[in-house]
C-alpha atoms as a PDB file:
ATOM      1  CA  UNK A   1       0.000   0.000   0.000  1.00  0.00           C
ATOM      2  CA  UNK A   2       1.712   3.550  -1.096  1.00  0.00           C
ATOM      3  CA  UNK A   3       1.669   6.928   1.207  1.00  0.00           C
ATOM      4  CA  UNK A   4      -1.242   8.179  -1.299  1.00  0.00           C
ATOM      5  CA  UNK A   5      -3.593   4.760  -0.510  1.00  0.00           C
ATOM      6  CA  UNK A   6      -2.198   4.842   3.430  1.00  0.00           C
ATOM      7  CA  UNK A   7      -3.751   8.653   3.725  1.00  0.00           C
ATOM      8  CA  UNK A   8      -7.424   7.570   2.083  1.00  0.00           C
ATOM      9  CA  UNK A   9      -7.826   4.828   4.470  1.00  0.00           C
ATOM     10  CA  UNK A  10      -6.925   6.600   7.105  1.00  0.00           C
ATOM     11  CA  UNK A  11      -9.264   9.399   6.230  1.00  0.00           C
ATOM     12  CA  UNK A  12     -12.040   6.710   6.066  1.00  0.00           C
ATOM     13  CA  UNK A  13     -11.119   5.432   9.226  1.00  0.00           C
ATOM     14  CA  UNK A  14     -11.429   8.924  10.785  1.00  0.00           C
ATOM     15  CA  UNK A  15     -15.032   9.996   8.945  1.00  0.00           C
ATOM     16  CA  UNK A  16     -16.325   6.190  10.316  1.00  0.00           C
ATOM     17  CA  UNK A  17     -15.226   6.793  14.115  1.00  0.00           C
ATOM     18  CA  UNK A  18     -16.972  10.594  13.582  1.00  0.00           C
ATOM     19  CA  UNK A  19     -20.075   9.370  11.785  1.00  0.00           C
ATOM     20  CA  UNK A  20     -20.097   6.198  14.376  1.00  0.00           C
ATOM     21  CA  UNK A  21     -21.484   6.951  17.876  1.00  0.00           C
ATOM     22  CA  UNK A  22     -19.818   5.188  20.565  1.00  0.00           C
ATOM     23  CA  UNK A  23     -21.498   2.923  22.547  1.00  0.00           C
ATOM     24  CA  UNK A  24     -21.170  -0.190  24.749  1.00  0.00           C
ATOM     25  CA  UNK A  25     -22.767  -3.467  24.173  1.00  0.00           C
ATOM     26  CA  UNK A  26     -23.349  -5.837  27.123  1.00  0.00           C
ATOM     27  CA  UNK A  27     -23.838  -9.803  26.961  1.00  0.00           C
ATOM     28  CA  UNK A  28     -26.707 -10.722  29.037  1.00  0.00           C
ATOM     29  CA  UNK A  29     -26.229 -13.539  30.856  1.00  0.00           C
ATOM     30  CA  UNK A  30     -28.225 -16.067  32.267  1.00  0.00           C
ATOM     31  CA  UNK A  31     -27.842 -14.852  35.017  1.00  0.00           C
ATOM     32  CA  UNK A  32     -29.665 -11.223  33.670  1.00  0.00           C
ATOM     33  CA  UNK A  33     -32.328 -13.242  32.272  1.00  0.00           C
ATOM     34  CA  UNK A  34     -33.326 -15.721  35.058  1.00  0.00           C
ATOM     35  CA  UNK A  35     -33.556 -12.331  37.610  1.00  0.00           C
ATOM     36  CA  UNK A  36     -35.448 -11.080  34.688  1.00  0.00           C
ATOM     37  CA  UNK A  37     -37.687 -13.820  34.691  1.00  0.00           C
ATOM     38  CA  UNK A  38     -38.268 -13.850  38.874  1.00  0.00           C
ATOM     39  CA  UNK A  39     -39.602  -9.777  38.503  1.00  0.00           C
ATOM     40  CA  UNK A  40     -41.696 -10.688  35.677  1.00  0.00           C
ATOM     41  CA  UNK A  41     -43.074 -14.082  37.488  1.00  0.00           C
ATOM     42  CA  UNK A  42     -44.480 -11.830  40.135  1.00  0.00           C
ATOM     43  CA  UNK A  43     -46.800  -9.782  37.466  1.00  0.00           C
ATOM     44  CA  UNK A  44     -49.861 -11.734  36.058  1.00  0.00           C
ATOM     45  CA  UNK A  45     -50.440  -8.792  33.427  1.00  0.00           C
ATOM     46  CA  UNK A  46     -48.793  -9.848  30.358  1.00  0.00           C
ATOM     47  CA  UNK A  47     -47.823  -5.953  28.964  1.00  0.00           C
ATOM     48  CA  UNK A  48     -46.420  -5.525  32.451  1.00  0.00           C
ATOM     49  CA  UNK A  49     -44.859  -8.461  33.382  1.00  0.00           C
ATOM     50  CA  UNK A  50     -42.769  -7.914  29.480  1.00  0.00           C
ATOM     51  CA  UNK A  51     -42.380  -4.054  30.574  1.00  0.00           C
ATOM     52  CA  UNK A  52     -40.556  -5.319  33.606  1.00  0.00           C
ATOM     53  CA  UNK A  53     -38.693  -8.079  32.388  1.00  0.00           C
ATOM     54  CA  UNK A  54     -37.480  -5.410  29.626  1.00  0.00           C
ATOM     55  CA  UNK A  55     -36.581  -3.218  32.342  1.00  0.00           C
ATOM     56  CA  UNK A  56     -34.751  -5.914  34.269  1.00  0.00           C
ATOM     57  CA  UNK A  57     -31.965  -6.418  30.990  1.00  0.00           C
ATOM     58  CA  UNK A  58     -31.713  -2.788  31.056  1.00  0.00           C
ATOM     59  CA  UNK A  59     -30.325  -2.022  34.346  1.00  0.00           C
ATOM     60  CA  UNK A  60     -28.282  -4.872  34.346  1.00  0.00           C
ATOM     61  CA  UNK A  61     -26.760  -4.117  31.365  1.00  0.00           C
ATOM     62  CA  UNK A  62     -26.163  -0.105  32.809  1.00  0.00           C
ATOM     63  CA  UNK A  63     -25.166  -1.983  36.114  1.00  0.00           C
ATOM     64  CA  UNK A  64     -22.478  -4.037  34.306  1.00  0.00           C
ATOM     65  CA  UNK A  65     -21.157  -0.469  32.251  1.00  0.00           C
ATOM     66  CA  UNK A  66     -21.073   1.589  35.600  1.00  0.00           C
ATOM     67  CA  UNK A  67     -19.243  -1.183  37.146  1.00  0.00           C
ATOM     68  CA  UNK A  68     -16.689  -1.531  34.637  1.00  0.00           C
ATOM     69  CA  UNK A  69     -15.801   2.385  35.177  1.00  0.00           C
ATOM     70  CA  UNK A  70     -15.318   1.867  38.454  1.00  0.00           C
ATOM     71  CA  UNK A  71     -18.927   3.409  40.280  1.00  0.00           C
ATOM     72  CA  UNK A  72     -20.765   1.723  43.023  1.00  0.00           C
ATOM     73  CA  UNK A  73     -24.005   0.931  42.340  1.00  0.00           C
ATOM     74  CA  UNK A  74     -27.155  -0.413  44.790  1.00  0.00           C
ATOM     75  CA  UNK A  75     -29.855  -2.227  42.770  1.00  0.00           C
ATOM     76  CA  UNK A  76     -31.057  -3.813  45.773  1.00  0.00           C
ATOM     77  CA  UNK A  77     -31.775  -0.310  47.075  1.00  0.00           C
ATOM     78  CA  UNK A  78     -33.148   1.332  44.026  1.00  0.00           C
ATOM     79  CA  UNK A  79     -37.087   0.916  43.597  1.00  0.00           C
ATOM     80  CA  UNK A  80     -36.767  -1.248  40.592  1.00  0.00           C
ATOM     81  CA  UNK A  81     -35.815  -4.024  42.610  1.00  0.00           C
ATOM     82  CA  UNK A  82     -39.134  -3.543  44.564  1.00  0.00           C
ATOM     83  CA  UNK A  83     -42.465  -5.723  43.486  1.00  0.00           C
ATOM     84  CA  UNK A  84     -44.825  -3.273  44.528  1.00  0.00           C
ATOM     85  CA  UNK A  85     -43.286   0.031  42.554  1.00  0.00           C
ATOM     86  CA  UNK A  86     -42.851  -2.163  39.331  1.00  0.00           C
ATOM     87  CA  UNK A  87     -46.512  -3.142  39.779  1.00  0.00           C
ATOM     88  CA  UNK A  88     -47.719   0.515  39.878  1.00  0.00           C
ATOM     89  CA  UNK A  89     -45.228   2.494  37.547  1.00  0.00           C
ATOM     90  CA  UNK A  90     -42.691   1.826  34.505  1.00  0.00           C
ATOM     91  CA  UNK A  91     -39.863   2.518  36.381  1.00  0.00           C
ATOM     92  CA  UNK A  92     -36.257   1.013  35.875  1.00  0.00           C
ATOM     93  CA  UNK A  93     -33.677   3.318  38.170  1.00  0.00           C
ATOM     94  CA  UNK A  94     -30.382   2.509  39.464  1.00  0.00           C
ATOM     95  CA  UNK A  95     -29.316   3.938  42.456  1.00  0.00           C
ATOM     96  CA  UNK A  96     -25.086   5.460  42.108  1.00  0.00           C
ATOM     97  CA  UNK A  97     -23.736   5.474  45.074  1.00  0.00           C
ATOM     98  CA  UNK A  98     -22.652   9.471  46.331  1.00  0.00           C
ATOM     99  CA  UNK A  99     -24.441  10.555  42.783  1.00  0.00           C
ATOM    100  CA  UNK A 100     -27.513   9.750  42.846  1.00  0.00           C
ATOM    101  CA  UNK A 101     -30.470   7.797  40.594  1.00  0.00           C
ATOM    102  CA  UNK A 102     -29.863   7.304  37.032  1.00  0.00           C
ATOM    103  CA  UNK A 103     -32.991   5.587  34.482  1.00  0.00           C
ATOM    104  CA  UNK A 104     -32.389   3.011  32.333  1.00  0.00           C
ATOM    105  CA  UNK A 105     -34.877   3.602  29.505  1.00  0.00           C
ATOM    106  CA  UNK A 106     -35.298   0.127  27.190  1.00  0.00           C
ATOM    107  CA  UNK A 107     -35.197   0.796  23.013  1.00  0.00           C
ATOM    108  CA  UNK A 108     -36.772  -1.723  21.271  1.00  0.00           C
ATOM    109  CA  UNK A 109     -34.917  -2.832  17.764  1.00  0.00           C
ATOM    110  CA  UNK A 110     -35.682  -0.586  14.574  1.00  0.00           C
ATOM    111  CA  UNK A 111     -37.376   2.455  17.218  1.00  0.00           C
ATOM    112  CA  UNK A 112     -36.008   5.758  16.472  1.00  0.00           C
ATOM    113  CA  UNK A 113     -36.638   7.358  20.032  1.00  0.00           C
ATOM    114  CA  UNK A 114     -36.928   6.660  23.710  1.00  0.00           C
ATOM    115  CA  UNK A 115     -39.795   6.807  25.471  1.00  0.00           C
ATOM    116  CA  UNK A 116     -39.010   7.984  29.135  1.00  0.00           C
ATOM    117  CA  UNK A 117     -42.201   8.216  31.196  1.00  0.00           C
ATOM    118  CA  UNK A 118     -43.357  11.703  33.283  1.00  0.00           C
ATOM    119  CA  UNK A 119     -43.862   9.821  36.549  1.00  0.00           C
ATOM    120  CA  UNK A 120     -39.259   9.332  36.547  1.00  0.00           C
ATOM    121  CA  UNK A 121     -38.870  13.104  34.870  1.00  0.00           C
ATOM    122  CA  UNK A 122     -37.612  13.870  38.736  1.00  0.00           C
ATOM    123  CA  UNK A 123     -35.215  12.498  40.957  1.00  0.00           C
ATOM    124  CA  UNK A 124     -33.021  11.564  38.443  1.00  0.00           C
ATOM    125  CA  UNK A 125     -29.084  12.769  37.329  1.00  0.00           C
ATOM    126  CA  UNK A 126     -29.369  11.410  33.843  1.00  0.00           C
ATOM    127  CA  UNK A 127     -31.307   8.961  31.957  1.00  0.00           C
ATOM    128  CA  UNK A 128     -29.372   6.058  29.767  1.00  0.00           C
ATOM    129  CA  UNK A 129     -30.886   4.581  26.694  1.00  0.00           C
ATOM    130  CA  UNK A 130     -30.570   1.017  26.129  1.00  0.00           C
ATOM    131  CA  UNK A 131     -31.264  -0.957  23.319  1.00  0.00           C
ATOM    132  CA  UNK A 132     -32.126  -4.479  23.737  1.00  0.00           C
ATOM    133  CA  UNK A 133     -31.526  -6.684  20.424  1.00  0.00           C
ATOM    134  CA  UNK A 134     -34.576  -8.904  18.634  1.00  0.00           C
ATOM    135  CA  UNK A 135     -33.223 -12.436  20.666  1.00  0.00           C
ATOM    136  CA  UNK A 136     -32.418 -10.489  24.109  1.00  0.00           C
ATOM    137  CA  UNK A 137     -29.156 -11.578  24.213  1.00  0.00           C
ATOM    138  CA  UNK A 138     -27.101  -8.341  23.533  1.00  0.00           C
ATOM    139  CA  UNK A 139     -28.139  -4.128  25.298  1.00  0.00           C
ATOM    140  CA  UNK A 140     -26.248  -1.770  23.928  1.00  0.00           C
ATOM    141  CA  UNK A 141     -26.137   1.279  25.150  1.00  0.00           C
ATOM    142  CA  UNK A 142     -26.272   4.077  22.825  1.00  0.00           C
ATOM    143  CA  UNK A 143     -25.944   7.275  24.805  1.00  0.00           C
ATOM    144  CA  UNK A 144     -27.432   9.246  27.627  1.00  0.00           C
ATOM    145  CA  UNK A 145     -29.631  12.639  28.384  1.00  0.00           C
ATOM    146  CA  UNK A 146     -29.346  14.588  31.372  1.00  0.00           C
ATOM    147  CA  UNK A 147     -32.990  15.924  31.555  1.00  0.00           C
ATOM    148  CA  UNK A 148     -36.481  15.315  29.810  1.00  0.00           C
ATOM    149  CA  UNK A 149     -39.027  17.537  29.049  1.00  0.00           C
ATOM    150  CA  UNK A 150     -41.107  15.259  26.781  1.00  0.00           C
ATOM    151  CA  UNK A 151     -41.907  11.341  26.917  1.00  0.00           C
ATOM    152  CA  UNK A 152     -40.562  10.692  23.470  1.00  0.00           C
ATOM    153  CA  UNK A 153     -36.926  11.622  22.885  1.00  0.00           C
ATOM    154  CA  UNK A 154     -35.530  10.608  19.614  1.00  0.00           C
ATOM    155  CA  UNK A 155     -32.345   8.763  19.662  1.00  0.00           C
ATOM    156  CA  UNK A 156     -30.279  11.622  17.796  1.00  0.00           C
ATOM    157  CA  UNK A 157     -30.759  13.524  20.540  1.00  0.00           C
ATOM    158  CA  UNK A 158     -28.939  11.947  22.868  1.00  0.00           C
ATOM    159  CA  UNK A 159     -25.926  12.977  24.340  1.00  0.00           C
ATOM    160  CA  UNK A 160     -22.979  10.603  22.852  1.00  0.00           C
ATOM    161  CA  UNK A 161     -21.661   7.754  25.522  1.00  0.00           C
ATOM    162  CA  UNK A 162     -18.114   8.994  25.645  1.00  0.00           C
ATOM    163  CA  UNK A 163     -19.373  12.103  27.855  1.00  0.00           C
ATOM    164  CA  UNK A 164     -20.822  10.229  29.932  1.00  0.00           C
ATOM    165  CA  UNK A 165     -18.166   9.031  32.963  1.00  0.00           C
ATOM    166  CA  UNK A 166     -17.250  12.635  33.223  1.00  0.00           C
ATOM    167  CA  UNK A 167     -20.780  13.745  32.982  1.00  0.00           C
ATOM    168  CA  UNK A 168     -21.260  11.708  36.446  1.00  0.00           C
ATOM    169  CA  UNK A 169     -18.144  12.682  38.264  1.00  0.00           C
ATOM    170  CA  UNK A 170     -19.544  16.612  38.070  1.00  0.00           C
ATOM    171  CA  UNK A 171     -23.094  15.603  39.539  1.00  0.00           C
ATOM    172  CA  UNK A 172     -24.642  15.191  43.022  1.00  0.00           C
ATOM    173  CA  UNK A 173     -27.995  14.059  43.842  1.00  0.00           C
ATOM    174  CA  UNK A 174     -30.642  16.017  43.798  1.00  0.00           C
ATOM    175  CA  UNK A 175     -32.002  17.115  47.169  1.00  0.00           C
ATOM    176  CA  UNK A 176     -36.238  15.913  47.874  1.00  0.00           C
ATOM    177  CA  UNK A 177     -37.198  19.038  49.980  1.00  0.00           C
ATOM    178  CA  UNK A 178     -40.006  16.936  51.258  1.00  0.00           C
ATOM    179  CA  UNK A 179     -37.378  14.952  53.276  1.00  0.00           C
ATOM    180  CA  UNK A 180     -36.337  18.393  54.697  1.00  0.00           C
ATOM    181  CA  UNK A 181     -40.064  18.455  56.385  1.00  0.00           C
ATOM    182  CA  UNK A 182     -39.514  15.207  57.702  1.00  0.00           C
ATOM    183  CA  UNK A 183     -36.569  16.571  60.234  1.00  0.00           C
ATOM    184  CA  UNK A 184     -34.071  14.063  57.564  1.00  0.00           C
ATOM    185  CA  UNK A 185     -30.957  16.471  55.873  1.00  0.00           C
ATOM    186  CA  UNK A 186     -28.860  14.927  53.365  1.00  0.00           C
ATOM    187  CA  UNK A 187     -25.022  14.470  53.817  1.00  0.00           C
ATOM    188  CA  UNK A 188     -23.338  17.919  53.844  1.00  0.00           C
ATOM    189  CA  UNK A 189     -25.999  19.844  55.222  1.00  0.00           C
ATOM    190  CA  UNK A 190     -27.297  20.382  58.663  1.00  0.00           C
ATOM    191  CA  UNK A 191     -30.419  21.853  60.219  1.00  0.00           C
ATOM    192  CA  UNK A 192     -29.885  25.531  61.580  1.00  0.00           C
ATOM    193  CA  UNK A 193     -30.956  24.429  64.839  1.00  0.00           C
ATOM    194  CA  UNK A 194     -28.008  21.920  64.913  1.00  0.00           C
ATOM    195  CA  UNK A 195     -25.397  23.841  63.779  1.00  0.00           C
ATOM    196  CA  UNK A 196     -26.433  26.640  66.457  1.00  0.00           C
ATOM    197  CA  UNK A 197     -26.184  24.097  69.221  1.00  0.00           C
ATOM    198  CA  UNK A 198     -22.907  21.917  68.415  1.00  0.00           C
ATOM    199  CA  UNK A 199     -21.047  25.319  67.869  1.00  0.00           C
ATOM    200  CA  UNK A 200     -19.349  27.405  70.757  1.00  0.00           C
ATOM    201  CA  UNK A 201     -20.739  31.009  71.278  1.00  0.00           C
ATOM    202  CA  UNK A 202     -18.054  32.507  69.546  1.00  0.00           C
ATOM    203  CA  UNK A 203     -17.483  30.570  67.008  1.00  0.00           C
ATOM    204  CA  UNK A 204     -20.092  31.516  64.535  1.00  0.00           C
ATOM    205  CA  UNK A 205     -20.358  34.821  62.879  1.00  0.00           C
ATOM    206  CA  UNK A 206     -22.507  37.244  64.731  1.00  0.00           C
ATOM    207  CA  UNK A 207     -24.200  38.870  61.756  1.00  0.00           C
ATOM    208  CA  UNK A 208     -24.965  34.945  61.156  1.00  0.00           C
ATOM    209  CA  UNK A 209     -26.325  34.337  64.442  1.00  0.00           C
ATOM    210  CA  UNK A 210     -28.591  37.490  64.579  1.00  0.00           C
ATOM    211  CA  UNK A 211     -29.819  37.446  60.694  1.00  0.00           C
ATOM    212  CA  UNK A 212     -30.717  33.690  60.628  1.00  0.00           C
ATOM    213  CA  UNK A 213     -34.394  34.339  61.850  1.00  0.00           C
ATOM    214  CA  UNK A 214     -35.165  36.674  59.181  1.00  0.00           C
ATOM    215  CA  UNK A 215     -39.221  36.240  58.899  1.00  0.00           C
ATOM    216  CA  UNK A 216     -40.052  33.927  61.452  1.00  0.00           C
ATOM    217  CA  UNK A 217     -42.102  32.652  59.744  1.00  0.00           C
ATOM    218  CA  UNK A 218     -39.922  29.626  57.560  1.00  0.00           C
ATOM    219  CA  UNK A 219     -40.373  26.342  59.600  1.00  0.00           C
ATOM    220  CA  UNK A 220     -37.313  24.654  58.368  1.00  0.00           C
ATOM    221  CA  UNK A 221     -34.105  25.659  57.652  1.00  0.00           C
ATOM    222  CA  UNK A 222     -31.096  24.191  56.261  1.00  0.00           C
ATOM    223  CA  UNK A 223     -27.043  25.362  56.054  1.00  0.00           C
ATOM    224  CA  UNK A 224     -24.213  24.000  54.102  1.00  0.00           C
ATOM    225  CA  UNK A 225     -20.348  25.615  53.892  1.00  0.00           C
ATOM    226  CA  UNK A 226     -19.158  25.790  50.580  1.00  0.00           C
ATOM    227  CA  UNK A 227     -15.003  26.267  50.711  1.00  0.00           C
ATOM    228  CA  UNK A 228     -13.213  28.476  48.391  1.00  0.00           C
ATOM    229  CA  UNK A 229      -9.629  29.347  47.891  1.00  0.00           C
ATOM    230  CA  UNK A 230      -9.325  31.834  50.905  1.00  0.00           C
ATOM    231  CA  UNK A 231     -12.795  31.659  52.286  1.00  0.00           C
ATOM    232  CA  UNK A 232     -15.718  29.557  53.074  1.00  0.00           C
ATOM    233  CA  UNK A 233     -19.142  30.783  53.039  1.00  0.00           C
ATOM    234  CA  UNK A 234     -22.221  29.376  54.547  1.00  0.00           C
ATOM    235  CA  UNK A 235     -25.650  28.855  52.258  1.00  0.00           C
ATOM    236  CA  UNK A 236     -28.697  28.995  54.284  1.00  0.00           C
ATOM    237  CA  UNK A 237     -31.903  27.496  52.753  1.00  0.00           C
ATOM    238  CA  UNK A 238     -35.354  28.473  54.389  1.00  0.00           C
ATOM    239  CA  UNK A 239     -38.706  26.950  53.451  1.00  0.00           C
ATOM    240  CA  UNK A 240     -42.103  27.465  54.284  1.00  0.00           C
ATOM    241  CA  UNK A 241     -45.120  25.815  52.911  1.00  0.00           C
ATOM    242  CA  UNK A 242     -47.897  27.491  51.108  1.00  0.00           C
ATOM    243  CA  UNK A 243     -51.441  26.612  49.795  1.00  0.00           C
ATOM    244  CA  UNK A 244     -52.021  24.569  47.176  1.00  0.00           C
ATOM    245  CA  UNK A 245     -49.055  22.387  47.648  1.00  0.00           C
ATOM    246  CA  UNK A 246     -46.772  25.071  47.185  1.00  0.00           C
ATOM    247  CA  UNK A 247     -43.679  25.794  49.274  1.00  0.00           C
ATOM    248  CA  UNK A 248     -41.862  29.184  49.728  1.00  0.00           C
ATOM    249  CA  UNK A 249     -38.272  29.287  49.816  1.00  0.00           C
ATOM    250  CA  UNK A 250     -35.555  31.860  50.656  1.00  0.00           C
ATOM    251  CA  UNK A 251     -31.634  31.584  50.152  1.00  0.00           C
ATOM    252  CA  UNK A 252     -29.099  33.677  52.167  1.00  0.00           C
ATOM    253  CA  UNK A 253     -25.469  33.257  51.916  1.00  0.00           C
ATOM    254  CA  UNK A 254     -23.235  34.687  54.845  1.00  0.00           C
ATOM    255  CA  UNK A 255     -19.572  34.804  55.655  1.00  0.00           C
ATOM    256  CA  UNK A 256     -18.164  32.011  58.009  1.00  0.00           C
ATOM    257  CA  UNK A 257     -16.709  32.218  61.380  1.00  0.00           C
ATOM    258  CA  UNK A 258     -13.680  34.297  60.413  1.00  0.00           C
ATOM    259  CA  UNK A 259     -14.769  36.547  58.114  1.00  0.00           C
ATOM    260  CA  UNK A 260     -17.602  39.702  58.961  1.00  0.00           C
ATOM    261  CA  UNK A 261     -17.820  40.749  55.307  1.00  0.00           C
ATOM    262  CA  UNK A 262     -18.319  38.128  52.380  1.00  0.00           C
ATOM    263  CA  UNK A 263     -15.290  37.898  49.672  1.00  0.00           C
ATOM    264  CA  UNK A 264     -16.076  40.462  47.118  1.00  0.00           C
ATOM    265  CA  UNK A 265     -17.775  39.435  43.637  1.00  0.00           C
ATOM    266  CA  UNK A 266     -19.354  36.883  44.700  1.00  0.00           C
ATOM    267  CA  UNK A 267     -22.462  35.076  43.105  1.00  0.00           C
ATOM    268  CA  UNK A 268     -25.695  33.306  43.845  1.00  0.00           C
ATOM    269  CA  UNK A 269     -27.956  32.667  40.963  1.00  0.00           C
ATOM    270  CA  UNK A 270     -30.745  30.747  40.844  1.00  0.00           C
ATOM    271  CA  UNK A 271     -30.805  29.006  37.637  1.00  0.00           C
ATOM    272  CA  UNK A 272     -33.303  26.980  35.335  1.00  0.00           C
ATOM    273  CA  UNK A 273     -33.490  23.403  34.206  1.00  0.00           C
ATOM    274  CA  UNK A 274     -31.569  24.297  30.932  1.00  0.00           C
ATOM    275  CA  UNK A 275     -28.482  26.454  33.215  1.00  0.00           C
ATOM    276  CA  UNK A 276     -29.958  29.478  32.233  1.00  0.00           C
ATOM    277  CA  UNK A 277     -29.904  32.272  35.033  1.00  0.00           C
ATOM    278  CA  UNK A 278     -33.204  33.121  35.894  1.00  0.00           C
ATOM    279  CA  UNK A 279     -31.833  35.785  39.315  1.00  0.00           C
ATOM    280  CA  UNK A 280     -28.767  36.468  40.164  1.00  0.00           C
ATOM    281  CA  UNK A 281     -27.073  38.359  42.867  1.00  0.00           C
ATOM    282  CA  UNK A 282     -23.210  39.787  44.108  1.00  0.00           C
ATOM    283  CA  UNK A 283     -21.594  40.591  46.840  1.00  0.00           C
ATOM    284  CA  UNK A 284     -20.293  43.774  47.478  1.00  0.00           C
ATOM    285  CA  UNK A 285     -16.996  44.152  49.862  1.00  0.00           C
ATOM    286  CA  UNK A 286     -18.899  45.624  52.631  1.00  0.00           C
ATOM    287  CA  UNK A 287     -21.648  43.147  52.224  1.00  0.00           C
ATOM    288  CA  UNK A 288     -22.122  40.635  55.393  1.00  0.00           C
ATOM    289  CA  UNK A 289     -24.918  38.213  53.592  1.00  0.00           C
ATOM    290  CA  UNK A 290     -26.280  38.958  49.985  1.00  0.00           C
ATOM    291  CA  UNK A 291     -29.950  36.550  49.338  1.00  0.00           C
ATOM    292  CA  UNK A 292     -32.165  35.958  46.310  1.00  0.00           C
ATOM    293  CA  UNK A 293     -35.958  37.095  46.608  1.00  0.00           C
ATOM    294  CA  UNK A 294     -38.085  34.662  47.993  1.00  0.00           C
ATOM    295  CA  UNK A 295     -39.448  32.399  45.491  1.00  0.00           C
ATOM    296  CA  UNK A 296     -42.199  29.560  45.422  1.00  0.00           C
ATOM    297  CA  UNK A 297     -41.892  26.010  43.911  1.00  0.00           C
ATOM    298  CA  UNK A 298     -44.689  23.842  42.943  1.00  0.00           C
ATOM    299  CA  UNK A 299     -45.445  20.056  43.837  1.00  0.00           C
ATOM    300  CA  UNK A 300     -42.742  17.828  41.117  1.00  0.00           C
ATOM    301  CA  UNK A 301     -41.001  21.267  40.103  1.00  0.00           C
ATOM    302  CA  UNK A 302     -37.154  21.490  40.399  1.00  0.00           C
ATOM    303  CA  UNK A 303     -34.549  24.335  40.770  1.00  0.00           C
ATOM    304  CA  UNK A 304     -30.651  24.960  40.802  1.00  0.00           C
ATOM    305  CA  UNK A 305     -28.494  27.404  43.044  1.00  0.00           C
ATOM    306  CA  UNK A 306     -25.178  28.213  42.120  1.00  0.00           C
ATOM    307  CA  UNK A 307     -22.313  29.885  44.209  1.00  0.00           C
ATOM    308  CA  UNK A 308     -19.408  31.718  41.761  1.00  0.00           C
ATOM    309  CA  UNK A 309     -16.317  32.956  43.161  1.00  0.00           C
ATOM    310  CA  UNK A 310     -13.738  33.972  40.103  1.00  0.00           C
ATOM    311  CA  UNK A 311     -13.818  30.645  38.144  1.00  0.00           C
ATOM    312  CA  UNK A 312     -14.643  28.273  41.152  1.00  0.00           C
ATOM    313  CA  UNK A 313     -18.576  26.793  40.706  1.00  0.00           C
ATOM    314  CA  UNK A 314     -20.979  25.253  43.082  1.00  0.00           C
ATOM    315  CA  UNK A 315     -23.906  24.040  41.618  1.00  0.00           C
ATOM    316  CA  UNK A 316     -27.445  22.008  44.280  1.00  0.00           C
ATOM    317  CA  UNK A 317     -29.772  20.715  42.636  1.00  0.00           C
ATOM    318  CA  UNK A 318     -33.518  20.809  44.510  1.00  0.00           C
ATOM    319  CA  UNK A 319     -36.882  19.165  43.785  1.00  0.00           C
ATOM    320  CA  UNK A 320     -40.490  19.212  45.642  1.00  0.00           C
END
């Protein structure tokens, strides 16, 4: 073969591996299939007890892939390995272990889209989609979507497999407020009430201590320290609820225990589903807390807050 010939097949090479998504094809076992099999044996419906058995393949196969790349995963504690939530909703999550709940959406051969139901639209970091092959002995999986805002995705809108691995080392679960009502605070945060009484008097920052009940009126609240490169700052999270399954919240950010005046420049923005900034606040030098307006969130609706400080980010993500 001469330079010329050498040069075309590499070019070839290069426009199949761009033109080619990448994905990652899984044998299932026996093993995948006889679990498969004990869900589905539990169902007497036939379009339900082939909706979980479908299911099943799929988050073994994304079990296998996280695996491989090194995450911890807990099946047994995701609600896909639970009879009773199969029985009542088409649900197929996988629970990552210090990320949080991924879906693993089945494609059937020869469909062109993924159909990813409303009733797993929240809770989730990302959704997978898997297709399963005619004799159920190969899932592939062909790429991934962080969010959904309709039931039908088609397939060439997914984002490609490759991203994915550092797509999940960036995210965090998303916190259920709810849970916040029921006196239960995920890892990282504390309850104000807790943080008052396991620190010493002078510990805390006073214009912390004396702004903290700023309406009286919030029945919960939350704080979390977020570190930067010569300061930490301390995000406060209020909520109260409102009628028609509404809750109010209100976020404050004040300096920590060393520090009367927050760093200057500083951010908080509250931002949509798509990143986009909906409010957005900074810090002056004289500033001692800087807060967003109170805001109200709706039963299944989900927000962001992010914390900027020259090019360091801090992104929560927050559901009802």
């Amino acid at each position: 073969m001469n330079e010329k010939q050498v040069i075309e097949t590499a070019i070839k090479i290069m426009r199949h591996q761009i033109q080619t998504p990448f994905t990652f094809s899984v044998n299932l076992t026996q093993k995948s299939n006889k679990l498969a099999e004990k869900f589905c044996s539990y169902h007497s419906n036939l379009q339900k007890s082939e909706q979980v058995y479908f299911n099943t393949l799929a988050i073994y196969a994304v079990n296998h892939y996280l695996q491989c790349l090194g995450f911890k995963t807990n099946w047994k504690a995701s609600n896909s390995y639970d009879v009773v939530m199969q029985s009542f909703i088409d649900i197929a999550d996988l629970e990552v272990i210090n990320h949080g709940k991924l879906e693993c959406k089945v494609v059937l051969p020869n469909s062109e889209f993924v159909y990813i139901p409303q009733e797993v639209w929240m809770g989730r970091i990302g959704y997978i989609a898997v297709q399963l092959d005619e004799d159920l002995q190969t899932a592939t999986l062909l790429g991934f979507t962080p969010k959904v805002a309709t039931e039908e995705l088609p397939l060439n809108q997914l984002r490609p497999l490759e991203e994915f691995p550092q797509y999940l080392q960036q995210v965090t679960p998303p916190i259920d407020l709810n849970e916040w009502f029921e006196d239960f605070v995920q890892q990282g945060w504390k309850t104000l009430e807790s943080l008052i009484a396991n620190q010493s008097s002078g510990s805390l920052n006073p214009c912390f201590k004396d702004n903290t009940c700023f309406s009286g009126e919030e029945i919960f609240k939350a704080v979390k320290r977020f570190e930067f490169e010569n300061q930490s700052v301390l995000m406060l999270v209020a909520l109260k609820p409102e009628e028609k399954e509404q809750i109010s919240v209100r976020v404050r950010i004040y300096p920590d225990s060393e520090n009367s005046c927050l760093p200057e420049y500083l951010k908080l923005a509250i931002l949509s589903d798509s990143e986009k900034i909906l409010k957005e606040v900074t810090s002056r030098r004289i500033d001692n807390f800087i807060q967003l307006p109170s805001f109200r969130c709706r039963s299944q609706e989900s927000f962001k807050l992010q914390l900027s400080l020259d090019n360091i980010h801090f992104k929560e993500s927050f559901f009802v």
